[in-house]
PDB file of N, CA and C in Angstrom:
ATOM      1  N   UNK A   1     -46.242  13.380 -33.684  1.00  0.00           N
ATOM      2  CA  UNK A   1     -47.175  14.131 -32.864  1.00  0.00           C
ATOM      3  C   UNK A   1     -46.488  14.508 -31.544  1.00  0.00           C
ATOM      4  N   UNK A   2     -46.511  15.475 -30.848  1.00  0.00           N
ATOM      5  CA  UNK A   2     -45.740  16.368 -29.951  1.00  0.00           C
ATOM      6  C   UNK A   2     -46.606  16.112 -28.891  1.00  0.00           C
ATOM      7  N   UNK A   3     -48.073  15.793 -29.173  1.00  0.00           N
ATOM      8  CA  UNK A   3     -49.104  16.044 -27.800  1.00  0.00           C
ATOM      9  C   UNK A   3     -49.823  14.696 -27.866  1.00  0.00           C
ATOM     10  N   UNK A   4     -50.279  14.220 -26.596  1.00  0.00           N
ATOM     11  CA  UNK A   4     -51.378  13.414 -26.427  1.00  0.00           C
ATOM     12  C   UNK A   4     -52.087  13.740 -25.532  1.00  0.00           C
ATOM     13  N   UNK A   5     -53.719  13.045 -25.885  1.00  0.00           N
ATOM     14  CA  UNK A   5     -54.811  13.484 -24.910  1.00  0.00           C
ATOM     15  C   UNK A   5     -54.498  12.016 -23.571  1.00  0.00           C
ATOM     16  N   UNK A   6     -55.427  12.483 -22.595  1.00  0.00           N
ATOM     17  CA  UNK A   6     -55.395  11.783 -21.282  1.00  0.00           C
ATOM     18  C   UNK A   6     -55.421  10.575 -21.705  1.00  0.00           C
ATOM     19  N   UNK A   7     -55.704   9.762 -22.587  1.00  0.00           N
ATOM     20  CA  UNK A   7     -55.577   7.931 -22.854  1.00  0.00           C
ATOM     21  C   UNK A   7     -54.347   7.776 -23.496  1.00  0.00           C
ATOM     22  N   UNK A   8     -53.814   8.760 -23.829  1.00  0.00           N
ATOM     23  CA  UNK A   8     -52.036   8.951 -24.249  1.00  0.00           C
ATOM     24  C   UNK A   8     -52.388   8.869 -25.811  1.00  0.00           C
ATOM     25  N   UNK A   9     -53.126   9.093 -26.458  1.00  0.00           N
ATOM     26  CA  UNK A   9     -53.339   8.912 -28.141  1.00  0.00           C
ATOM     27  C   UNK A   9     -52.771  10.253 -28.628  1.00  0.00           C
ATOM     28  N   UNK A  10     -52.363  10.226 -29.604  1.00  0.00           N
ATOM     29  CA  UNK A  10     -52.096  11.219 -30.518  1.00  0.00           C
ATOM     30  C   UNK A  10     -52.790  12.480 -30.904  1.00  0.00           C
ATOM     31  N   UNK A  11     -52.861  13.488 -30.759  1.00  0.00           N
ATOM     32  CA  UNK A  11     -53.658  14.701 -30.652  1.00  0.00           C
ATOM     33  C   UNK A  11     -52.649  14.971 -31.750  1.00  0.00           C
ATOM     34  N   UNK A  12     -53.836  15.853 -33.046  1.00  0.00           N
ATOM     35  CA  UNK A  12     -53.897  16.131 -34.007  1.00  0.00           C
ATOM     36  C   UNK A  12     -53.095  17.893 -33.915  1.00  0.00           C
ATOM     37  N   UNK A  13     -52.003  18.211 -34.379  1.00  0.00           N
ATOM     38  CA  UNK A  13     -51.641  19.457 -34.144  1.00  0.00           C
ATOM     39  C   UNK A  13     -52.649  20.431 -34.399  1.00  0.00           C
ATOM     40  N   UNK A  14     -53.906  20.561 -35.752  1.00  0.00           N
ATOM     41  CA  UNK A  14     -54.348  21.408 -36.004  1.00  0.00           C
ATOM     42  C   UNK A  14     -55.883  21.491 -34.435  1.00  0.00           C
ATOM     43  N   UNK A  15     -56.386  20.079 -33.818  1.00  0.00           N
ATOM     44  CA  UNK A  15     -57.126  20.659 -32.664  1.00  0.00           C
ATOM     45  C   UNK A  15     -56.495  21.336 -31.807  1.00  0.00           C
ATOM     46  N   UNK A  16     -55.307  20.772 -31.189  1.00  0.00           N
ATOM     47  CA  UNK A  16     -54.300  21.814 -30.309  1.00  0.00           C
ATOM     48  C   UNK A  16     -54.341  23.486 -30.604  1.00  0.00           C
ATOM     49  N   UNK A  17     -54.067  22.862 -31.427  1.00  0.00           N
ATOM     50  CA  UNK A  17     -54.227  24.638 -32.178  1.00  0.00           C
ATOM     51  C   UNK A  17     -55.545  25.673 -32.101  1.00  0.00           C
ATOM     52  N   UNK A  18     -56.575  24.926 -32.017  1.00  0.00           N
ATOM     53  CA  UNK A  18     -57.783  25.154 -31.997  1.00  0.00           C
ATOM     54  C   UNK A  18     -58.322  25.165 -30.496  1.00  0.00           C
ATOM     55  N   UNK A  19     -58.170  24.203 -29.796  1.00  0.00           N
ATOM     56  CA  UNK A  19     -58.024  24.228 -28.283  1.00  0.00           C
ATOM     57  C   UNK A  19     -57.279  25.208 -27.728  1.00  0.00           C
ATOM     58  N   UNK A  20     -55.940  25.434 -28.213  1.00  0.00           N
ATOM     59  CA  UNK A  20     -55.447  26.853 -27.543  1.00  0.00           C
ATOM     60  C   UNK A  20     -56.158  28.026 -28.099  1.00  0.00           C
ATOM     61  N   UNK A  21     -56.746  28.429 -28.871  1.00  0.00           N
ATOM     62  CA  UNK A  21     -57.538  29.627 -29.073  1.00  0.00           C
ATOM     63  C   UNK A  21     -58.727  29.866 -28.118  1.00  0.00           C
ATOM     64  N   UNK A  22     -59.257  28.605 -27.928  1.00  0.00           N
ATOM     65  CA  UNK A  22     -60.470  28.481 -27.241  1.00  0.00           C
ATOM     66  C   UNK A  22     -60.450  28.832 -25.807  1.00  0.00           C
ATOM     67  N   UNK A  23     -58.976  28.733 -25.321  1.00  0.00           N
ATOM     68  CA  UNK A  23     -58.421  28.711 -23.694  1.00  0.00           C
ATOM     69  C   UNK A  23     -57.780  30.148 -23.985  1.00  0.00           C
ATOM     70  N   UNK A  24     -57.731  30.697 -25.229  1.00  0.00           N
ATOM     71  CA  UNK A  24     -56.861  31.682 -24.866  1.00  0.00           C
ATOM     72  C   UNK A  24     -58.009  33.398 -24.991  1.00  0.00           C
ATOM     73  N   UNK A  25     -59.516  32.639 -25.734  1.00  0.00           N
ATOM     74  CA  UNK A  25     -60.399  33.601 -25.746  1.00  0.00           C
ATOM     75  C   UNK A  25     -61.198  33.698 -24.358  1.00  0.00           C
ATOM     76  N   UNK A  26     -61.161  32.325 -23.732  1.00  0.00           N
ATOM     77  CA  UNK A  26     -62.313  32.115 -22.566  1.00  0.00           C
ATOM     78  C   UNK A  26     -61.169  33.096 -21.515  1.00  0.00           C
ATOM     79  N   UNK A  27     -59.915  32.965 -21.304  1.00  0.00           N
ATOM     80  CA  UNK A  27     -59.364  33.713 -20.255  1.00  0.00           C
ATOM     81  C   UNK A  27     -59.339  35.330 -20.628  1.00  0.00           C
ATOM     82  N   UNK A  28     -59.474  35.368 -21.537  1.00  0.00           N
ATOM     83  CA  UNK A  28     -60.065  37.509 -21.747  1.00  0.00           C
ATOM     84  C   UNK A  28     -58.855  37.739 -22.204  1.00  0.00           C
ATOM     85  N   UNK A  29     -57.969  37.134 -22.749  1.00  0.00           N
ATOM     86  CA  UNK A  29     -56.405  38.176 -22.736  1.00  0.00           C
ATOM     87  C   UNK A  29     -56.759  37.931 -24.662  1.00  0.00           C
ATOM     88  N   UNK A  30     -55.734  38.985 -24.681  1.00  0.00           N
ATOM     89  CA  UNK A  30     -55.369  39.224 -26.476  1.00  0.00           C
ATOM     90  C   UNK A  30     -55.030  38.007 -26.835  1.00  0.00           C
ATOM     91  N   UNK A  31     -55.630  38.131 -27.964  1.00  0.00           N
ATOM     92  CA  UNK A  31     -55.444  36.725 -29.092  1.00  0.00           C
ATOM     93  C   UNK A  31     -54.045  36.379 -29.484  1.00  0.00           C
ATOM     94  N   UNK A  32     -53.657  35.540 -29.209  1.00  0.00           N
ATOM     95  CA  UNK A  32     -52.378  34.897 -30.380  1.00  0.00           C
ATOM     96  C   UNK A  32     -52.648  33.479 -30.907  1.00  0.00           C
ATOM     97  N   UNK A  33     -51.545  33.230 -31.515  1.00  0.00           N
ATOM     98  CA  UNK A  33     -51.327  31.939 -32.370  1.00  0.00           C
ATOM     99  C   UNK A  33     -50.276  31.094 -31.063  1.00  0.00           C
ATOM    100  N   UNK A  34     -50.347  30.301 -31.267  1.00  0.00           N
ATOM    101  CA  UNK A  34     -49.807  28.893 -30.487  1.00  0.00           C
ATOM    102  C   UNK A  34     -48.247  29.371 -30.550  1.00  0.00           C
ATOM    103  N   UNK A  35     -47.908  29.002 -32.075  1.00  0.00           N
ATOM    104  CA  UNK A  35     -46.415  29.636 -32.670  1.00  0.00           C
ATOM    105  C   UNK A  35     -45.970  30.552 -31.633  1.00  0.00           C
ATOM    106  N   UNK A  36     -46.501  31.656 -31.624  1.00  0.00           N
ATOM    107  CA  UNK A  36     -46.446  32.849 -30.760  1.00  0.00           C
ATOM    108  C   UNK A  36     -45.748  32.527 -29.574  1.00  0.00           C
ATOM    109  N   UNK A  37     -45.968  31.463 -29.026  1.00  0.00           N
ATOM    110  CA  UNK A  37     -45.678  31.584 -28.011  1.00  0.00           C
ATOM    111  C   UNK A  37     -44.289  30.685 -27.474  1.00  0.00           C
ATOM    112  N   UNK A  38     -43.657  30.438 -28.282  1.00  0.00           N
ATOM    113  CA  UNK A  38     -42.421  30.520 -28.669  1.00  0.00           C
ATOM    114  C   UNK A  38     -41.315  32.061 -28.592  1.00  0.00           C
ATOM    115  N   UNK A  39     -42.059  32.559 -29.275  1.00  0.00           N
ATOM    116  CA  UNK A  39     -41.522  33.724 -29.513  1.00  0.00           C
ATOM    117  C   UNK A  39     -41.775  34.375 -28.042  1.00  0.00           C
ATOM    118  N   UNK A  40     -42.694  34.665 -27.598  1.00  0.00           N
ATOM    119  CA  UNK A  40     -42.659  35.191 -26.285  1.00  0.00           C
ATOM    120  C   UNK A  40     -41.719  34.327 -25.325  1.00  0.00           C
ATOM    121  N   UNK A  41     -41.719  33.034 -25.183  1.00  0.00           N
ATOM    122  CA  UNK A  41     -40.669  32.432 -24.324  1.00  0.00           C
ATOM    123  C   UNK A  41     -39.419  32.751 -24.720  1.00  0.00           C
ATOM    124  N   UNK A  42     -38.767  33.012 -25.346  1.00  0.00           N
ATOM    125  CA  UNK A  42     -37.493  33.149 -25.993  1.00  0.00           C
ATOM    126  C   UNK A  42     -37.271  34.595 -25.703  1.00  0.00           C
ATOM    127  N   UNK A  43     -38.288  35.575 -26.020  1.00  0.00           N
ATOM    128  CA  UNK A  43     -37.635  36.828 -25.726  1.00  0.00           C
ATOM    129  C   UNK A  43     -37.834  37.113 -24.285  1.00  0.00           C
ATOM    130  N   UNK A  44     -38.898  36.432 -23.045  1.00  0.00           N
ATOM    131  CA  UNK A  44     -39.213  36.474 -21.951  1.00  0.00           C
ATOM    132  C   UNK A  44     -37.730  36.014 -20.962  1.00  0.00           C
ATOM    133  N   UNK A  45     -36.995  35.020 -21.543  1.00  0.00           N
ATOM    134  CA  UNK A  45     -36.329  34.519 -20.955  1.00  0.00           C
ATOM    135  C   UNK A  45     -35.126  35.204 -20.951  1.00  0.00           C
ATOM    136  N   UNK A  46     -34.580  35.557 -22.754  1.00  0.00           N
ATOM    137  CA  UNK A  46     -33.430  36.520 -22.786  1.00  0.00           C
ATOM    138  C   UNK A  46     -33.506  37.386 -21.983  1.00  0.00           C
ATOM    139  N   UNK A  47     -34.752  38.054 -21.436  1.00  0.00           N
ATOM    140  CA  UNK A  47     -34.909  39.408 -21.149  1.00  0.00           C
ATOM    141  C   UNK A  47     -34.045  38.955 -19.391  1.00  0.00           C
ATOM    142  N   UNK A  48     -34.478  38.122 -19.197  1.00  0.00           N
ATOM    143  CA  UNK A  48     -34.606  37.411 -17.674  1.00  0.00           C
ATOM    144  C   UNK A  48     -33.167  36.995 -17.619  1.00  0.00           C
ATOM    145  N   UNK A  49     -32.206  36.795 -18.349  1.00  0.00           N
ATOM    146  CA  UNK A  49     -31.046  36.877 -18.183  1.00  0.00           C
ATOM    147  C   UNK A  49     -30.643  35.672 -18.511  1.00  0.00           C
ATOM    148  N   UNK A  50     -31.660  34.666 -18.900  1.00  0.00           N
ATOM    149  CA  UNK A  50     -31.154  33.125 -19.766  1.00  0.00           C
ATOM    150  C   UNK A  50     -30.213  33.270 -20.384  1.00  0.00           C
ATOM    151  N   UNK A  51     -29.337  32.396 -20.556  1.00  0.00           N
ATOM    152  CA  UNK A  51     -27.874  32.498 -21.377  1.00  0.00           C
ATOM    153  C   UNK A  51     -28.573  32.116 -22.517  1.00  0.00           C
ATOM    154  N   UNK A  52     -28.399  32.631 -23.831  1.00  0.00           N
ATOM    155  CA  UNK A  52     -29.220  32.581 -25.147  1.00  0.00           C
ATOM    156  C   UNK A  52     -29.107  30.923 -25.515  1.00  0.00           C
ATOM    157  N   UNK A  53     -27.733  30.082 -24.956  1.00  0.00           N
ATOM    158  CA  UNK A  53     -27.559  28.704 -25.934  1.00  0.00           C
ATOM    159  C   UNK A  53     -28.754  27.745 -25.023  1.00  0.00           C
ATOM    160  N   UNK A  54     -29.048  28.036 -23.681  1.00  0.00           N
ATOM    161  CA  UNK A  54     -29.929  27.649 -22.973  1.00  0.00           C
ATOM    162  C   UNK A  54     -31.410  27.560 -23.680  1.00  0.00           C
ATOM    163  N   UNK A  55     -31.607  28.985 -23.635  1.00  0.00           N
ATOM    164  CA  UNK A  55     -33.057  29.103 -24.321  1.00  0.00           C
ATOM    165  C   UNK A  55     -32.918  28.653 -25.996  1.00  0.00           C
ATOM    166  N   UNK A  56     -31.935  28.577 -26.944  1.00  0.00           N
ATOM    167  CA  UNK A  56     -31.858  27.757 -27.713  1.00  0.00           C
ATOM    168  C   UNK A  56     -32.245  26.405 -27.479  1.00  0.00           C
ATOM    169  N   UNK A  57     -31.496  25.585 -26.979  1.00  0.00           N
ATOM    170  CA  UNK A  57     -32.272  24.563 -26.871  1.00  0.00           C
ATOM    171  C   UNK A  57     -32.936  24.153 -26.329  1.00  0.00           C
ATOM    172  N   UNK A  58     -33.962  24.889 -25.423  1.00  0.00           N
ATOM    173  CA  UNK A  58     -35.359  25.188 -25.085  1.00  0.00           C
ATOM    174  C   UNK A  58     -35.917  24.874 -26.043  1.00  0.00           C
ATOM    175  N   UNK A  59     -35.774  25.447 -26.977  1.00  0.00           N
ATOM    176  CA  UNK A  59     -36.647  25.821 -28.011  1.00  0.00           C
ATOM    177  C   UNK A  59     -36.546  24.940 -29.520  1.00  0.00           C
ATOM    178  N   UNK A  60     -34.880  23.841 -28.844  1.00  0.00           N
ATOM    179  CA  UNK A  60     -35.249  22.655 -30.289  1.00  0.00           C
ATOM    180  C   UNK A  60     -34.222  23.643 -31.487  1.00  0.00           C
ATOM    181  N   UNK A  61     -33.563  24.343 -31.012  1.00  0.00           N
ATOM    182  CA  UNK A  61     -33.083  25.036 -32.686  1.00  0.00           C
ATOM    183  C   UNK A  61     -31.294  24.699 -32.475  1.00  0.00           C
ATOM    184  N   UNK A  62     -31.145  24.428 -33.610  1.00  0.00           N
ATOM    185  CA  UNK A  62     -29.797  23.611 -34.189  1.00  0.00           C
ATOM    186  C   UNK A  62     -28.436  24.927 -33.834  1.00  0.00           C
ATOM    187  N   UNK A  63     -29.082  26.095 -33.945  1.00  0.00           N
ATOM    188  CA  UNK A  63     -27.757  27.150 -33.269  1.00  0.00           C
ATOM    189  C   UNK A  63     -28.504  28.315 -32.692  1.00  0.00           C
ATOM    190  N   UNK A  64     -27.573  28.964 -32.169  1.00  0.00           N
ATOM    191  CA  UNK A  64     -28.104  30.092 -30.973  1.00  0.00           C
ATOM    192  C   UNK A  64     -28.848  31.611 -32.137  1.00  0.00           C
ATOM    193  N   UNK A  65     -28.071  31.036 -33.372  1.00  0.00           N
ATOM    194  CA  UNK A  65     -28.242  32.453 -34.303  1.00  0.00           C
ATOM    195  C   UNK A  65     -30.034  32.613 -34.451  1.00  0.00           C
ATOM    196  N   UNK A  66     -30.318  31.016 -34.711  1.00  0.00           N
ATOM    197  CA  UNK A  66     -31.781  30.986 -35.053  1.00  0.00           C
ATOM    198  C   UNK A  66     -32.682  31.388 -33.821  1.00  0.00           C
ATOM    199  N   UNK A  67     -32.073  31.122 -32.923  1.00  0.00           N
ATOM    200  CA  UNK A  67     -32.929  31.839 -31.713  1.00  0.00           C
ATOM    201  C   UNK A  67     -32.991  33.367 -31.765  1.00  0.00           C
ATOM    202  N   UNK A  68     -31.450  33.430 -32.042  1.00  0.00           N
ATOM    203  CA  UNK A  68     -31.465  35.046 -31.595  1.00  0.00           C
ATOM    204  C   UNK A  68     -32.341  36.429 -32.881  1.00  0.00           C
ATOM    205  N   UNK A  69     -32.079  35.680 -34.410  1.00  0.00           N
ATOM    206  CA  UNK A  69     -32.541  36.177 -35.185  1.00  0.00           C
ATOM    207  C   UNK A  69     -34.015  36.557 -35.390  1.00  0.00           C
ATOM    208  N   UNK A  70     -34.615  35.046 -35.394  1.00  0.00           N
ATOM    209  CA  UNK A  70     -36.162  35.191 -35.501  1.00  0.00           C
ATOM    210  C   UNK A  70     -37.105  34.465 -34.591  1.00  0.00           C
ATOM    211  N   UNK A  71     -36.223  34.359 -32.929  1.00  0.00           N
ATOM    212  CA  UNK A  71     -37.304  34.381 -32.129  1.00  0.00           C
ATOM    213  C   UNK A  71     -37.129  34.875 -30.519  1.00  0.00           C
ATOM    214  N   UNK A  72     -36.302  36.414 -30.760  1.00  0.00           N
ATOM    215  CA  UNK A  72     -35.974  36.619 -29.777  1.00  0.00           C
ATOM    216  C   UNK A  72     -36.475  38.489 -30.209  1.00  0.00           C
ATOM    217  N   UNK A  73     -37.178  39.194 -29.587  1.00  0.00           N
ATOM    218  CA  UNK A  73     -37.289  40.949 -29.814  1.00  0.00           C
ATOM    219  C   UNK A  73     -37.237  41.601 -28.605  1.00  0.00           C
ATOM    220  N   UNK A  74     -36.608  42.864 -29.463  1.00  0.00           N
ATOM    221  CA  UNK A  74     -36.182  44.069 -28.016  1.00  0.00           C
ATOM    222  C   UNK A  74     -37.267  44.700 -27.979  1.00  0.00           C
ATOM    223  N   UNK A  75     -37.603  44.626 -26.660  1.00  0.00           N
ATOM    224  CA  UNK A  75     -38.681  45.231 -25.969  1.00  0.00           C
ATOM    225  C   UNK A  75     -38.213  46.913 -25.680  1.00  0.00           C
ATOM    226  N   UNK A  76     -39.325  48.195 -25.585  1.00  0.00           N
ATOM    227  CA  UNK A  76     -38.837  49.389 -25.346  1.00  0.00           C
ATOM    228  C   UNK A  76     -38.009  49.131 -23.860  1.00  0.00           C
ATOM    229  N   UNK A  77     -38.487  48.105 -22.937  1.00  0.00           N
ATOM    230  CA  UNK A  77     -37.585  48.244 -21.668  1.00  0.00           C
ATOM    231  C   UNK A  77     -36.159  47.656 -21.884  1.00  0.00           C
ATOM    232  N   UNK A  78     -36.430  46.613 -22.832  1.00  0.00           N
ATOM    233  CA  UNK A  78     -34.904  46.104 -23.029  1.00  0.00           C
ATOM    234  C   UNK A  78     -34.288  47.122 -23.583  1.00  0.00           C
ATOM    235  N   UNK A  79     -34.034  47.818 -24.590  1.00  0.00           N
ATOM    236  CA  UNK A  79     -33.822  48.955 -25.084  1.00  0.00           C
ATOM    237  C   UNK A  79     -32.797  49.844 -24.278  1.00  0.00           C
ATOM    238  N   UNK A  80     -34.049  50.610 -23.326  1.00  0.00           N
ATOM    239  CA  UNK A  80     -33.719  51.434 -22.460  1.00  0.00           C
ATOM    240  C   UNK A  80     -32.707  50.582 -20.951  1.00  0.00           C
ATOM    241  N   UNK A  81     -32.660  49.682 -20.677  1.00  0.00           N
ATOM    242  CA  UNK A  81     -31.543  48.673 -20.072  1.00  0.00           C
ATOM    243  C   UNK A  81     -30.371  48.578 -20.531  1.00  0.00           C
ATOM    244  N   UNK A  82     -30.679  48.501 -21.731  1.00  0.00           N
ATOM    245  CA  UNK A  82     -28.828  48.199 -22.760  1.00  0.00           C
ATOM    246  C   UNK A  82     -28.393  50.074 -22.444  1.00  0.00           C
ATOM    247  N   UNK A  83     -29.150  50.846 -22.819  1.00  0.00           N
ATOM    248  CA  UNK A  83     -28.307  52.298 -23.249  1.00  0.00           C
ATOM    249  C   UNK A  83     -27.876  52.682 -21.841  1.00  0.00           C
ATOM    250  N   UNK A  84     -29.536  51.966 -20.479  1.00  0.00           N
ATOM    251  CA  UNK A  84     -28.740  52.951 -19.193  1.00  0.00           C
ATOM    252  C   UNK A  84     -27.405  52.192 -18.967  1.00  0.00           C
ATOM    253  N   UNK A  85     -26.948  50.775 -19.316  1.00  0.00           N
ATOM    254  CA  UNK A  85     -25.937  50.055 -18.631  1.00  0.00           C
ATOM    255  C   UNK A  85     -24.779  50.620 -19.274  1.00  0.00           C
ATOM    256  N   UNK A  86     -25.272  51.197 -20.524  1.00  0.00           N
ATOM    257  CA  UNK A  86     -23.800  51.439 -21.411  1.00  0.00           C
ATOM    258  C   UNK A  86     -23.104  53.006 -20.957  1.00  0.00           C
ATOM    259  N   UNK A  87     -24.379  54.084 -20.607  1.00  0.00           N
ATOM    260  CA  UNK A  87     -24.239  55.679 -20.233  1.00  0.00           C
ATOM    261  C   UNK A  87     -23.502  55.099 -18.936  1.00  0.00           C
ATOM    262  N   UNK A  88     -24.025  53.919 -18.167  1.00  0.00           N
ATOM    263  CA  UNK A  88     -23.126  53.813 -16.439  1.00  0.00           C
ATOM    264  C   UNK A  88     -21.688  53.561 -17.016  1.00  0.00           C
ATOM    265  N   UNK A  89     -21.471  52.782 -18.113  1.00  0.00           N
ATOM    266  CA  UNK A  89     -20.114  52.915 -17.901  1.00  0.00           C
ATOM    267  C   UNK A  89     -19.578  54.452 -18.967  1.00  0.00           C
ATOM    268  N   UNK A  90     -20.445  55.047 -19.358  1.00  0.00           N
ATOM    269  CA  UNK A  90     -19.909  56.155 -19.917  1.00  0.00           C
ATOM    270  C   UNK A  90     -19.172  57.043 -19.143  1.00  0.00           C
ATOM    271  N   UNK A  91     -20.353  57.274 -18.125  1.00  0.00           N
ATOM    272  CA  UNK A  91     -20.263  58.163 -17.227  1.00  0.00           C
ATOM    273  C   UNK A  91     -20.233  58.264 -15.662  1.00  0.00           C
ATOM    274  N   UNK A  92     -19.639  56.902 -15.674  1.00  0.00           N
ATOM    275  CA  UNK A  92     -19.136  56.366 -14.460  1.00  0.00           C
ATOM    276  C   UNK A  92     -20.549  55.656 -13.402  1.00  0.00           C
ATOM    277  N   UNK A  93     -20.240  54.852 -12.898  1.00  0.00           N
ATOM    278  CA  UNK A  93     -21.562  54.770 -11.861  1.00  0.00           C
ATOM    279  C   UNK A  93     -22.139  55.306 -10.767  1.00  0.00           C
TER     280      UNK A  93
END
C-alpha cells in the first residue's frame, strides 16, 4: 500500500482512487484518472527543462526510455519551441 490515512493504516488503492475523483469533481476542473497524473507530471516537468533521468526516477521507472515513451507528450507549444530553436540556428539568431 503506497498511502495511509491520518492513524497511519493502510488505505485501500481503489478508495484513493475514488477520493481523488471526488476532489477532482468538487474543484470544477476536467475529469481525470489518478494514473493521469503521472503522465501530466512527466510531461510538465520535461517541458520545464527536468533532465528526463531525473523525472524518471520521479516516477519509479527502471530506464529513462519508459519515461520518455509512454509517459512523456509533445504539447502544440513544445512543438513549436523545438522548430523555433532549430530555424534560430538555421537562420542565425
Amino acid at each position: 500500500m503506497a498511502f495511509t490515512d491520518e492513524a497511519g493504516q493502510p488505505v485501500r488503492p481503489e478508495w484513493f482512487s475514488k477520493e481523488f475523483g471526488r476532489v477532482v469533481a468538487a474543484a470544477g476542473v476536467p475529469r481525470i484518472r489518478l494514473h493521469d497524473v503521472r503522465h501530466t507530471y512527466a510531461t510538465l516537468a520535461l517541458k520545464a527543462g527536468v533532465h528526463p533521468k531525473i523525472v524518471s526516477e520521479r516516477l519509479g521507472h527502471s530506464t529513462i526510455a519508459i519515461t520518455l515513451d509512454l509517459y512523456s507528450h509533445v504539447t502544440p507549444g513544445m512543438a513549436r519551441g523545438a522548430a523555433d530553436l532549430v530555424a534560430a540556428k538555421i537562420f542565425g539568431d
